[in-house]
PDB file of N, CA and C in Angstrom:
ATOM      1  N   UNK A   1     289.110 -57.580-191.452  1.00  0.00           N
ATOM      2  CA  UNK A   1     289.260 -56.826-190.236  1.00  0.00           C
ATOM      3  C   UNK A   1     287.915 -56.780-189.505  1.00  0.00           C
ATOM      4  N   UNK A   2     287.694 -57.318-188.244  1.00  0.00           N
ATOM      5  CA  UNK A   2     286.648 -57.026-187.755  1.00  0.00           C
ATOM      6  C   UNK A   2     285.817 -55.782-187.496  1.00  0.00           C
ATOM      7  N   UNK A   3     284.703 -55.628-187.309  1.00  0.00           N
ATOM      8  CA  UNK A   3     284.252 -54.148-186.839  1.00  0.00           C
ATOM      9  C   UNK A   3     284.231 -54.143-185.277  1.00  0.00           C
ATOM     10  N   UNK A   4     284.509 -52.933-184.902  1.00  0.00           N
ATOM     11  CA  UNK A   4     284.683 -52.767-183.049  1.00  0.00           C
ATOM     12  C   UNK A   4     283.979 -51.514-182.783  1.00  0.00           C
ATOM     13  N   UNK A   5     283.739 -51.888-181.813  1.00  0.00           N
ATOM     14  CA  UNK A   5     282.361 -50.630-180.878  1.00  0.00           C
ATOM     15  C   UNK A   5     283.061 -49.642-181.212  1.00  0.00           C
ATOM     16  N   UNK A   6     282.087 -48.207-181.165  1.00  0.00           N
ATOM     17  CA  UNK A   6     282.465 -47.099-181.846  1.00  0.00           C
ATOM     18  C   UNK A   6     282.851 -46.529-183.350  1.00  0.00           C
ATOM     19  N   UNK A   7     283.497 -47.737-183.924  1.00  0.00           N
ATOM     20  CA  UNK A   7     284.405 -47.099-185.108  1.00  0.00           C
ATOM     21  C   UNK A   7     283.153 -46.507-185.813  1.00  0.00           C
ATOM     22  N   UNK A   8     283.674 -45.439-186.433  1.00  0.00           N
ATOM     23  CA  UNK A   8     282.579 -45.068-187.178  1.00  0.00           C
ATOM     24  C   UNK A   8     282.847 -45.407-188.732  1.00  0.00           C
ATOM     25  N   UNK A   9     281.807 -45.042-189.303  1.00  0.00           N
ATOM     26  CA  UNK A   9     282.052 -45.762-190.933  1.00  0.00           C
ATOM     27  C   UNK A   9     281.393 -44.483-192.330  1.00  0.00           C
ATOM     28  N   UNK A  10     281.851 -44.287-193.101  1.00  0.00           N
ATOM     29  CA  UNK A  10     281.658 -43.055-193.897  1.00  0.00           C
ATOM     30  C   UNK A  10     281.666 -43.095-195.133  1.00  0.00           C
ATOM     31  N   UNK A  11     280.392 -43.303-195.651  1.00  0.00           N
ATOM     32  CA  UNK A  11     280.920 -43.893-197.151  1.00  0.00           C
ATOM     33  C   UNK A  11     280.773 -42.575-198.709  1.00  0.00           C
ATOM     34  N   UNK A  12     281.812 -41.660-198.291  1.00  0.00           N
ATOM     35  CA  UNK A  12     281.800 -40.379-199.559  1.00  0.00           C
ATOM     36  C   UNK A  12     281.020 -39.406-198.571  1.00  0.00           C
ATOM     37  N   UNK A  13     280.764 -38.268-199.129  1.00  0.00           N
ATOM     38  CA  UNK A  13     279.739 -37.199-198.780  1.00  0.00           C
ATOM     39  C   UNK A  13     278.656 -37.234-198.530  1.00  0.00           C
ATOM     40  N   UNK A  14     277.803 -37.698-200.336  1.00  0.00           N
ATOM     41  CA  UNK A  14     276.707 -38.024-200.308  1.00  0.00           C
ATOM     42  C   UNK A  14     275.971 -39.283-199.829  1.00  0.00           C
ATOM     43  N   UNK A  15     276.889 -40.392-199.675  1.00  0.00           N
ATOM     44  CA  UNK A  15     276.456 -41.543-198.726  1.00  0.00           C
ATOM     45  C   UNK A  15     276.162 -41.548-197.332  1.00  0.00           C
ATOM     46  N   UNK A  16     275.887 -42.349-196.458  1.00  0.00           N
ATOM     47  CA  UNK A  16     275.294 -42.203-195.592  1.00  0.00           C
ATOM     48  C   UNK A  16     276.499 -42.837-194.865  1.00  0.00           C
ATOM     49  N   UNK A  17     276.458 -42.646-193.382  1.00  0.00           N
ATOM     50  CA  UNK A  17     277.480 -42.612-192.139  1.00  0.00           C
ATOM     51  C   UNK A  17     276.846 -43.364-190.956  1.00  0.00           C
ATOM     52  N   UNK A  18     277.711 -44.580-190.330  1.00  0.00           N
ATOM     53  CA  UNK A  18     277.295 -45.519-189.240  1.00  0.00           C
ATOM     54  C   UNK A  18     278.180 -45.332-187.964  1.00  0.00           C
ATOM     55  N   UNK A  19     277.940 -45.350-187.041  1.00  0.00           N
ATOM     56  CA  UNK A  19     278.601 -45.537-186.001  1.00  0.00           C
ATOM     57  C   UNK A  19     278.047 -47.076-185.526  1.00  0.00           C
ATOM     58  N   UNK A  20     279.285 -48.205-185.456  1.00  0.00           N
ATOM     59  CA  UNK A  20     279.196 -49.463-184.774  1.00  0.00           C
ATOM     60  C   UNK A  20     279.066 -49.340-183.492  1.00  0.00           C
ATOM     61  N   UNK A  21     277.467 -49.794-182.825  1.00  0.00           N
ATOM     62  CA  UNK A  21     276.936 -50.016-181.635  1.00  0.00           C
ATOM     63  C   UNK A  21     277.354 -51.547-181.190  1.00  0.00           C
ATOM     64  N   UNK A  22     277.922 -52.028-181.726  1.00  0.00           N
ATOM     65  CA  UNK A  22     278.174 -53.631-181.311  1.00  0.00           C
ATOM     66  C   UNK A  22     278.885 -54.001-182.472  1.00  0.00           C
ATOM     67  N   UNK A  23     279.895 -54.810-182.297  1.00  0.00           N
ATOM     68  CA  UNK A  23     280.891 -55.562-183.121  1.00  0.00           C
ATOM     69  C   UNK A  23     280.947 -56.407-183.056  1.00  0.00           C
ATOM     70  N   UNK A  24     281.554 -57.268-184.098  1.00  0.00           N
ATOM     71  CA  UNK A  24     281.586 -58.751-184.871  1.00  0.00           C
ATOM     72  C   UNK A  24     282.872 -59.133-185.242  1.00  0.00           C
ATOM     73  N   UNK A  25     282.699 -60.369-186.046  1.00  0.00           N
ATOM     74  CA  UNK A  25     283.983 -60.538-186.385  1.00  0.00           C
ATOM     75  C   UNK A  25     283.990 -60.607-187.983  1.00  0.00           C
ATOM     76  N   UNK A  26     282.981 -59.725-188.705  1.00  0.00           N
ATOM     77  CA  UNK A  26     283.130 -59.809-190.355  1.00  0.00           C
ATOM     78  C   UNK A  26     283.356 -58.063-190.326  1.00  0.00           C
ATOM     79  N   UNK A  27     283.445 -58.301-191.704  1.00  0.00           N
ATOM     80  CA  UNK A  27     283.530 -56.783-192.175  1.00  0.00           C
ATOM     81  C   UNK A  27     281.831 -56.611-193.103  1.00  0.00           C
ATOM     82  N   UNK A  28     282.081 -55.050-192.398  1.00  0.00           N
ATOM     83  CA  UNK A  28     281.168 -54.446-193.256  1.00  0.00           C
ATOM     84  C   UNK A  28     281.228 -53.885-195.014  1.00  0.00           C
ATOM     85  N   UNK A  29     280.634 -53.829-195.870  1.00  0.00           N
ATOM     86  CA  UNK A  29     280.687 -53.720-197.310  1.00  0.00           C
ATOM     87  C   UNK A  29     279.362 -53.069-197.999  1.00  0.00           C
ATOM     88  N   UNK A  30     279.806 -51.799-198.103  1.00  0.00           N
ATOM     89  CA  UNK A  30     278.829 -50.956-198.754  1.00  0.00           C
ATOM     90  C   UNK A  30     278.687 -51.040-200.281  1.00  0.00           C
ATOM     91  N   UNK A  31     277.198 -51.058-200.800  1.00  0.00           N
ATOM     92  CA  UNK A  31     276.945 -50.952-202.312  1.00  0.00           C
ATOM     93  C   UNK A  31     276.021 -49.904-202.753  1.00  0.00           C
ATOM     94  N   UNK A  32     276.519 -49.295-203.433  1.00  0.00           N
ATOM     95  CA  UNK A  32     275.504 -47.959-203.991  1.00  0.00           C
ATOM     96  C   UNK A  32     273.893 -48.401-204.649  1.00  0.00           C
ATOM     97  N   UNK A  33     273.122 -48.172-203.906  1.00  0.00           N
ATOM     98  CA  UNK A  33     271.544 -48.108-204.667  1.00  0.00           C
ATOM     99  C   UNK A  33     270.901 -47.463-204.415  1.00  0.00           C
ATOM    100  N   UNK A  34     269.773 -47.388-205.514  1.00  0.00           N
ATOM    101  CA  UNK A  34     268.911 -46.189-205.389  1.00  0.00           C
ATOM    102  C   UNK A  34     267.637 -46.645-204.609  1.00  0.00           C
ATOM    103  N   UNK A  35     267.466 -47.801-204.353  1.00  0.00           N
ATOM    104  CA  UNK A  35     265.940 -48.630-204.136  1.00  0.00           C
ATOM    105  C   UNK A  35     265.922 -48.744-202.336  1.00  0.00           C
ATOM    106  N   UNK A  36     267.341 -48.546-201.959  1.00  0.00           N
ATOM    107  CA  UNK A  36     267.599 -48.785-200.189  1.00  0.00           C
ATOM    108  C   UNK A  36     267.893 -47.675-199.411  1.00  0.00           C
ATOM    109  N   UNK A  37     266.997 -46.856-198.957  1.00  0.00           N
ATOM    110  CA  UNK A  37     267.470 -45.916-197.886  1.00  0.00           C
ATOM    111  C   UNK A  37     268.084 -45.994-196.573  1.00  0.00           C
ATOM    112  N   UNK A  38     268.940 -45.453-195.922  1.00  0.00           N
ATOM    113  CA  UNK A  38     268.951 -45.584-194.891  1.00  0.00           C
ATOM    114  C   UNK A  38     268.340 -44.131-193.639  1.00  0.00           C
ATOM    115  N   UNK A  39     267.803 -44.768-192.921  1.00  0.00           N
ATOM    116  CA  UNK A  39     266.976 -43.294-191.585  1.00  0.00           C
ATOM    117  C   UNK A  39     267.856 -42.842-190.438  1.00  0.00           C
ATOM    118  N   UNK A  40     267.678 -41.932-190.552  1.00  0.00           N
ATOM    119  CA  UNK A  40     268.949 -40.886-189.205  1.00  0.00           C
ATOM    120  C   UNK A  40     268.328 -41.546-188.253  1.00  0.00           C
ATOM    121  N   UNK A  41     268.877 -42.054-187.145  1.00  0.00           N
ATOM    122  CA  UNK A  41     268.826 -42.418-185.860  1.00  0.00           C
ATOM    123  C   UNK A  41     268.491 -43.715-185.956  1.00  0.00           C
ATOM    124  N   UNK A  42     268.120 -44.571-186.727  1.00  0.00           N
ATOM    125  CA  UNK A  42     268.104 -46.222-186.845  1.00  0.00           C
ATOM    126  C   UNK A  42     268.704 -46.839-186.695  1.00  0.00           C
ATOM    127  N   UNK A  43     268.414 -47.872-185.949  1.00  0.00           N
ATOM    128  CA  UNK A  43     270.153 -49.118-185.981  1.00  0.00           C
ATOM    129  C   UNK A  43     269.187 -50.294-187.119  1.00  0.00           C
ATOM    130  N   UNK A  44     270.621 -50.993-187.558  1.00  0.00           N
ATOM    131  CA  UNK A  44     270.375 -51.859-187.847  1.00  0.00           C
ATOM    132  C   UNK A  44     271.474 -52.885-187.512  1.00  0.00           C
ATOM    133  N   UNK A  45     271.169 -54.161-187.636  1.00  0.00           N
ATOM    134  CA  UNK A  45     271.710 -55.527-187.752  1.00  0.00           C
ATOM    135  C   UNK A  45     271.059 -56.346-188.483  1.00  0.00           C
ATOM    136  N   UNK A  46     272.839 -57.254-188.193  1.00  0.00           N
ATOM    137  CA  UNK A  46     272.825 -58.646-189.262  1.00  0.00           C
ATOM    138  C   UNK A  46     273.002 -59.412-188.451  1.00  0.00           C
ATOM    139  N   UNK A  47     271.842 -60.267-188.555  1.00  0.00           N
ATOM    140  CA  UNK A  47     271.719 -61.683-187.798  1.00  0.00           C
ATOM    141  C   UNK A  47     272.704 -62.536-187.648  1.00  0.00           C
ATOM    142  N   UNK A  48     272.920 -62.513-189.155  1.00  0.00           N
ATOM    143  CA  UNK A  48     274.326 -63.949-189.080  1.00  0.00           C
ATOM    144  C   UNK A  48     275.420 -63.741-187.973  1.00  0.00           C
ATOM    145  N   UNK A  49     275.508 -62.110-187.906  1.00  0.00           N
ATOM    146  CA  UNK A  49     276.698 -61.741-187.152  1.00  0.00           C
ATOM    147  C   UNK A  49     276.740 -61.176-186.208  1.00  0.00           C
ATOM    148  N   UNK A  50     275.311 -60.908-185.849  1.00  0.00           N
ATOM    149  CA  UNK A  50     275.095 -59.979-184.407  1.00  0.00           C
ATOM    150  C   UNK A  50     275.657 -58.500-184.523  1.00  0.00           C
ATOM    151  N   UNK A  51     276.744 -58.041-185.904  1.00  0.00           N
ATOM    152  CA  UNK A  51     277.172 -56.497-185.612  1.00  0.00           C
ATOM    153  C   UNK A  51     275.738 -55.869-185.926  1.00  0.00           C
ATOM    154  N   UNK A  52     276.115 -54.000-184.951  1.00  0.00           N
ATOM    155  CA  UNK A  52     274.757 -53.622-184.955  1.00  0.00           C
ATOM    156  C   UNK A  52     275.179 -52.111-185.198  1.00  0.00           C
ATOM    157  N   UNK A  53     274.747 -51.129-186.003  1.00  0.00           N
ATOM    158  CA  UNK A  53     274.968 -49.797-186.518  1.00  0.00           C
ATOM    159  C   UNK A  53     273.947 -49.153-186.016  1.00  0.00           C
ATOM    160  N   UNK A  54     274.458 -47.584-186.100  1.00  0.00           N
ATOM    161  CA  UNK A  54     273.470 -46.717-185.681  1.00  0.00           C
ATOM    162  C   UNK A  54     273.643 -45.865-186.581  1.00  0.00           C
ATOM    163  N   UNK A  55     272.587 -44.926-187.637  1.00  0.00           N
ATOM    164  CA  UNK A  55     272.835 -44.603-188.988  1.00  0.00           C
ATOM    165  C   UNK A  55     272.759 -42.889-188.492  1.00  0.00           C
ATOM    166  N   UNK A  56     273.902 -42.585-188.533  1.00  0.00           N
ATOM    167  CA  UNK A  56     274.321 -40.853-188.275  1.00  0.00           C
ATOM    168  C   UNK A  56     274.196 -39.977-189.229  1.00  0.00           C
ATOM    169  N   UNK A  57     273.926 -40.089-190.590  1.00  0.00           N
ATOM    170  CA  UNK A  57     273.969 -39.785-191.182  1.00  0.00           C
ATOM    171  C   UNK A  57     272.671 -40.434-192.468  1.00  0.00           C
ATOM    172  N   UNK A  58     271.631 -39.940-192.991  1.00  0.00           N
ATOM    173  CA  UNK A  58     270.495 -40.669-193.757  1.00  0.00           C
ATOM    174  C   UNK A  58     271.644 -40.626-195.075  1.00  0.00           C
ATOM    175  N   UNK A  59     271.316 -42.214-196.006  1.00  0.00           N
ATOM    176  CA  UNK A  59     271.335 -41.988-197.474  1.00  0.00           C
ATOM    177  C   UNK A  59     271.149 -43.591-198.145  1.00  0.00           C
ATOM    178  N   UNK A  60     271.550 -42.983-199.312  1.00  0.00           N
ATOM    179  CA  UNK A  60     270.910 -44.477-200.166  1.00  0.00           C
ATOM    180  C   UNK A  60     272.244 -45.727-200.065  1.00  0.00           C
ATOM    181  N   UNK A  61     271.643 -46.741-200.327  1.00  0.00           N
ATOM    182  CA  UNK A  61     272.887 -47.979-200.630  1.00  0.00           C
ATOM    183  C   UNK A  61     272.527 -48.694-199.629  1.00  0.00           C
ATOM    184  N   UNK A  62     273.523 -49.802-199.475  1.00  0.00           N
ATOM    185  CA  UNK A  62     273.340 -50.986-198.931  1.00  0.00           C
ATOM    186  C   UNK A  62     274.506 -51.602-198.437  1.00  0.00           C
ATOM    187  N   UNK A  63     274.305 -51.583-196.900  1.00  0.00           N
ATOM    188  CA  UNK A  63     275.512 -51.972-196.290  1.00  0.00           C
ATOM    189  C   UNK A  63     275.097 -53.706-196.417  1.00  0.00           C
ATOM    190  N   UNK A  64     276.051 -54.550-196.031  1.00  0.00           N
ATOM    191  CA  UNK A  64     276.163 -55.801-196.327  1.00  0.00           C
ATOM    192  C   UNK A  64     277.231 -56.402-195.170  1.00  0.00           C
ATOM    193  N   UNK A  65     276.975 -57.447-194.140  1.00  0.00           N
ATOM    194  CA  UNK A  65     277.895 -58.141-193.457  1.00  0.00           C
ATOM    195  C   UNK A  65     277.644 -59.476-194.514  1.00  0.00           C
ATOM    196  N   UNK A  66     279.195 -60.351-194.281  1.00  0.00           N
ATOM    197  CA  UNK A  66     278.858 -61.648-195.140  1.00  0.00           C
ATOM    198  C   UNK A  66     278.143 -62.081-196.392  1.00  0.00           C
ATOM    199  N   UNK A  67     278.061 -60.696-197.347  1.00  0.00           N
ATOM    200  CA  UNK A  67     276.631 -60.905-198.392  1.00  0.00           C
ATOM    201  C   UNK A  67     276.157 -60.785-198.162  1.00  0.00           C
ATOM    202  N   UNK A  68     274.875 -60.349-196.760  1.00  0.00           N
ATOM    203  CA  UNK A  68     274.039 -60.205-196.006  1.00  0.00           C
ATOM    204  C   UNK A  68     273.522 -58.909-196.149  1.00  0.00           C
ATOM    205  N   UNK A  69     272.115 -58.237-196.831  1.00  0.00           N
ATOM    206  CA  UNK A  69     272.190 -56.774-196.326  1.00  0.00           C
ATOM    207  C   UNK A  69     271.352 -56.531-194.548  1.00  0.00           C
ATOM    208  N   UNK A  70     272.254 -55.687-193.868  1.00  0.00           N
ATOM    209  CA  UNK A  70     271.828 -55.321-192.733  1.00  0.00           C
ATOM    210  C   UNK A  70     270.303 -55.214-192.909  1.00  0.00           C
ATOM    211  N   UNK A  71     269.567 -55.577-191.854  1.00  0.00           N
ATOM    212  CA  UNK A  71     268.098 -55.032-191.740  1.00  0.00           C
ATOM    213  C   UNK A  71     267.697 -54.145-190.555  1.00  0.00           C
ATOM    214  N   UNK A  72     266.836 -53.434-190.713  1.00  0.00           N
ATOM    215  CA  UNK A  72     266.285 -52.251-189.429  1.00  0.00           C
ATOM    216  C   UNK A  72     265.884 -53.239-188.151  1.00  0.00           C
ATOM    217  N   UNK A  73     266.409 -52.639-187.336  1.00  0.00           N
ATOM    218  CA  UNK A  73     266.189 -53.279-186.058  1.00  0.00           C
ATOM    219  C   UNK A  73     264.691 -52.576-185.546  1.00  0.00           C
ATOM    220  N   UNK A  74     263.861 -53.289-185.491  1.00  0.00           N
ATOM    221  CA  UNK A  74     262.706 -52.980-184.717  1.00  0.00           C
ATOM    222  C   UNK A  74     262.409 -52.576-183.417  1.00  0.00           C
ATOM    223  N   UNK A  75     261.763 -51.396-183.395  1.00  0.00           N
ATOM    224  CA  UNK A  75     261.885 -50.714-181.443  1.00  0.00           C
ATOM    225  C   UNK A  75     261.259 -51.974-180.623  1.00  0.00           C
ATOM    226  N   UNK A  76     261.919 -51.773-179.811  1.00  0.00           N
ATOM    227  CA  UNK A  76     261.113 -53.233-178.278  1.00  0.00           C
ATOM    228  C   UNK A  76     259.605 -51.932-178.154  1.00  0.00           C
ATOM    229  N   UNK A  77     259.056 -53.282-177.929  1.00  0.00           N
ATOM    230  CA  UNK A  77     257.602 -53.106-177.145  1.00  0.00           C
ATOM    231  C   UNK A  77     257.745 -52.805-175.577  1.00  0.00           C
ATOM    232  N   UNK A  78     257.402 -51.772-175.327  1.00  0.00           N
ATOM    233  CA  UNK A  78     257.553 -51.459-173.591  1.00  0.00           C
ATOM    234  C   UNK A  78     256.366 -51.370-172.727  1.00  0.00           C
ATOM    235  N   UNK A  79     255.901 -52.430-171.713  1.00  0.00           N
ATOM    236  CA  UNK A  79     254.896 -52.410-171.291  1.00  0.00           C
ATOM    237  C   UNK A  79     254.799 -51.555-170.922  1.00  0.00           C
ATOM    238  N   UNK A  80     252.956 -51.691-170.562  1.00  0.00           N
ATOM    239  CA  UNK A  80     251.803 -50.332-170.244  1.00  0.00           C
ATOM    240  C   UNK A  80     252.146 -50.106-168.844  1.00  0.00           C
ATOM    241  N   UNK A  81     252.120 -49.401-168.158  1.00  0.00           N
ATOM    242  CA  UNK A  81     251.838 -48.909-167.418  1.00  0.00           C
ATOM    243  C   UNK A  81     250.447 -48.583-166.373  1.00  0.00           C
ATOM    244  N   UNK A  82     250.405 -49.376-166.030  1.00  0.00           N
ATOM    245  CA  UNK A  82     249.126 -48.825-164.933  1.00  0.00           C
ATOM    246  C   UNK A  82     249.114 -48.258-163.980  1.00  0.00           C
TER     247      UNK A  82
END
């Protein structure tokens, strides 16, 4: 099933919660770990697939498109101002 803008995603209580900022055509697949956090207000994406999350919720584990684990999307650089 693909992921589509908005849906949100919820994995238990103590896991952490995504809202899809951009959709794809894989599914997403969560794995419990202790070594991967996720940060309140971060997006991340997966390259292979272009889907892109926004993490509503902080906690541990590892979301995964395609086998893939999502990575933190890095803030844009916004020029200076003079």
């Amino acid at each position: 099933m693909p992921t589509t803008m908005g849906q949100k995603l919820s994995y238990g209580d103590a896991g952490p919660h995504f809202m899809v900022t951009k959709g794809g055509d894989a599914d997403l697949t969560y794995e419990d770990s202790d070594t991967a956090a996720f940060q309140l207000g971060k997006r991340y994406v997966s390259p292979a697939t272009g889907i892109t999350v926004l993490c509503t919720k902080p906690g541990l584990g590892r979301l995964l498109a395609r086998g893939e684990q999502l990575e933190m999307l890095a803030a844009k650089k916004l020029p200076s101002s003079d």
